[in-house]
Protein backbone atom coordinates (compact mmCIF):
# COMPACT_ATOMS: atom_id res chain seq x y z
CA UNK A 1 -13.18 10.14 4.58
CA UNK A 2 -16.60 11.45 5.27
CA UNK A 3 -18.12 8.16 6.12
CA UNK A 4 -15.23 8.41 8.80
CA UNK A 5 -15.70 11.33 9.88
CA UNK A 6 -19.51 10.85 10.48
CA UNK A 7 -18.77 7.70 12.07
CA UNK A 8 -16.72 9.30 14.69
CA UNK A 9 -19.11 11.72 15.17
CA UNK A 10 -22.37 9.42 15.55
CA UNK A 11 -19.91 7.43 18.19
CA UNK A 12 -18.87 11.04 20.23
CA UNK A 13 -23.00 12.02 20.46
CA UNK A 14 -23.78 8.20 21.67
CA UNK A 15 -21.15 8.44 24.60
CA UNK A 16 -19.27 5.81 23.40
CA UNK A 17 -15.62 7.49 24.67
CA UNK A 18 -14.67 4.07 25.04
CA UNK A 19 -14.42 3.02 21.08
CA UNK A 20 -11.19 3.69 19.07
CA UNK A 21 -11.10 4.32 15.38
CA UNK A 22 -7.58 2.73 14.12
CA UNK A 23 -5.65 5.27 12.57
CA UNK A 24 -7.88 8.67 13.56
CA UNK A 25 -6.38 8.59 16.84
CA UNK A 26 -2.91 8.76 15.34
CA UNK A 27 -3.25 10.57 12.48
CA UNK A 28 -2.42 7.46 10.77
CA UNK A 29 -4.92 6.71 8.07
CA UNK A 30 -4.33 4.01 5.89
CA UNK A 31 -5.51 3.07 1.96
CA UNK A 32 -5.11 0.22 0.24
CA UNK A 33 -3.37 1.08 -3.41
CA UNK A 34 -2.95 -1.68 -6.27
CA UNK A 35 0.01 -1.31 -8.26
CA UNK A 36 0.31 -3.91 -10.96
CA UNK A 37 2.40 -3.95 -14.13
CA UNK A 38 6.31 -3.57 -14.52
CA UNK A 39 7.26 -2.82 -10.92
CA UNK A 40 9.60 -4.57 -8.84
CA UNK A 41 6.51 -6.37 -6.39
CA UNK A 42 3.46 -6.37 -7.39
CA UNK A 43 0.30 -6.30 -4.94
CA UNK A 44 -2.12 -4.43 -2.70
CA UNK A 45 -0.24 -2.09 -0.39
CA UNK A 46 -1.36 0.40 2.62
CA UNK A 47 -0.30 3.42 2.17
CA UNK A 48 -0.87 7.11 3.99
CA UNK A 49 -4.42 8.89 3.15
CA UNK A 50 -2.43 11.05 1.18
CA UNK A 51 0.35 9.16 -0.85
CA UNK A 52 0.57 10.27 -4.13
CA UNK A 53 2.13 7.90 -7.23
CA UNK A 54 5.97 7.92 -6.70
CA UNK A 55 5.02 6.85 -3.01
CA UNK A 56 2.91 3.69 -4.29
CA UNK A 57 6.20 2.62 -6.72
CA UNK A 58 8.11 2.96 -3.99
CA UNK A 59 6.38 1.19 -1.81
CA UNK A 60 6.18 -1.51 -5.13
CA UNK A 61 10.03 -1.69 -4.90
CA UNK A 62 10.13 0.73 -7.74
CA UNK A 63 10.06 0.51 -11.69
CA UNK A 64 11.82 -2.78 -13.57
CA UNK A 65 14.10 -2.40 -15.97
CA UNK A 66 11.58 -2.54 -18.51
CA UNK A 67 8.61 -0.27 -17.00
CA UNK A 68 7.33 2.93 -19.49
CA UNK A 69 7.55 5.37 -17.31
CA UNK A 70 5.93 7.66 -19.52
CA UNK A 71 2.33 5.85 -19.86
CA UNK A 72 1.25 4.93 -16.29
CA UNK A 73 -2.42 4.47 -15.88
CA UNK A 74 -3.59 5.35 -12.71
CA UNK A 75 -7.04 3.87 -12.41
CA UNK A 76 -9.81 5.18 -9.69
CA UNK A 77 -14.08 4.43 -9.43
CA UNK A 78 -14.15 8.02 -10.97
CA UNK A 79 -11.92 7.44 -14.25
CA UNK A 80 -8.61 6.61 -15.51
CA UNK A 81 -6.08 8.63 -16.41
CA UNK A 82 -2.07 8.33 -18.05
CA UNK A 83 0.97 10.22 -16.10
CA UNK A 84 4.01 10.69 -17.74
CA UNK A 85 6.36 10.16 -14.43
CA UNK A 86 9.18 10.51 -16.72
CA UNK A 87 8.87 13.74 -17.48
CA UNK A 88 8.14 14.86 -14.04
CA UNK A 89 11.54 13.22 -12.77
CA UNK A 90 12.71 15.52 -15.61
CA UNK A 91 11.50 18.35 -13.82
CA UNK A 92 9.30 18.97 -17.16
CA UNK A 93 5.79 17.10 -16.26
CA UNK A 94 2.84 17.60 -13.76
CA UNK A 95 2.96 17.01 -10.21
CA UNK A 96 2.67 13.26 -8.87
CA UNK A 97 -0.99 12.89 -8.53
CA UNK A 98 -2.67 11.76 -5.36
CA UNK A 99 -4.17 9.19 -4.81
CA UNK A 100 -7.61 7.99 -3.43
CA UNK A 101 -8.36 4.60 -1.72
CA UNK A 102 -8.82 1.54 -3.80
CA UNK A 103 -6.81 2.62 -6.78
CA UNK A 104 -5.03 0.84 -9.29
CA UNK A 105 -1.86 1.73 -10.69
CA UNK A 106 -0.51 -0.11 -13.51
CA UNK A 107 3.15 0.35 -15.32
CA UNK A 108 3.08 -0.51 -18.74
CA UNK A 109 6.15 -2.64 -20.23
CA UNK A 110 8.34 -0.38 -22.92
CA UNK A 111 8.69 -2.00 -26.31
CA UNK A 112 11.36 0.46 -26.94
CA UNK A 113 13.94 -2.10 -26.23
CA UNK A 114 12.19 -4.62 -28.71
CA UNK A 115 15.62 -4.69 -30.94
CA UNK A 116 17.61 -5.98 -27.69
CA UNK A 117 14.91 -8.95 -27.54
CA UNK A 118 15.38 -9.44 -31.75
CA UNK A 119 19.19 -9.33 -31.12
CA UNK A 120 19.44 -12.28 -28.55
CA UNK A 121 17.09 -14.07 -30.57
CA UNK A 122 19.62 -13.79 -33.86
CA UNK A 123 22.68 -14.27 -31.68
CA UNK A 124 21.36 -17.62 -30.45
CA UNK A 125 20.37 -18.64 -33.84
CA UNK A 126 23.64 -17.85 -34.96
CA UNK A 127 25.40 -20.05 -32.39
CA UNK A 128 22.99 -23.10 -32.96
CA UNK A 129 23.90 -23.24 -36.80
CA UNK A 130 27.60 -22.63 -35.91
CA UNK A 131 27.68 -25.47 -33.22
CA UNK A 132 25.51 -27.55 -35.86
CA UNK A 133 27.97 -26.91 -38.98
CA UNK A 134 30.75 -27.57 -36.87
CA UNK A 135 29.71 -30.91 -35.66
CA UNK A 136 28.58 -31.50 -39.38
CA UNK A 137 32.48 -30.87 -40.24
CA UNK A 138 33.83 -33.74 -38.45
């Protein structure tokens, strides 16, 4: 933002009237934002200079069925960090944070459903030696 803003200026003192900087003009500035992980679509997006998390799921086609919504990592040059966005759609947790250009966000997968996984697993083993015993009948 202040490379930006001294780049306008440098271009102002030259004269140069002529020169647009995309998205100063408009009030329109633009970041790019990874979100990887357990969203809906995946990738690089643009998003305003001040979007904050919910806006970059959103953007990401939201949460899958599977996302933890309570470990996100939110991943910038200066650190890394976890939000818990379920408790702040509770109404219980910390603001959405904001974000900064280049960031990564990254939804972890919930192993809380692990026993649906170990279910389908049993239930198809269950069939196979049912369909096998029952051909071994006849």
């Amino acid at each position: 933002m202040v490379a930006l803003f001294l780049l306008v200026s440098v271009l102002e003192a030259q004269g140069l009237d002529g020169y647009i900087v995309p998205g100063v003009e408009t009030g329109n500035l633009k970041m790019n934002v990874h979100v990887w992980g357990e969203v809906v679509s995946p990738g690089t997006y643009m998003l305003p200079i001040d979007a904050d998390v919910v806006e970059a799921l959103s953007e990401a086609g939201g949460p899958s069925d599977k996302a933890k919504l309570d470990g996100i990592r939110i991943i910038t040059s200066w650190g890394e960090v976890d939000y818990d966005l379920a408790a702040y759609l509770r109404g219980e947790g910390l603001p959405a944070p904001a974000l900064t250009p280049g960031t990564t966000v990254f939804v972890p997968v919930s192993r809380s459903d692990w026993w649906k996984e170990a279910l389908d697993i049993v239930y198809k083993i269950i069939v196979t030696v049912n369909l096998v015993w029952l051909m071994a009948e006849r």
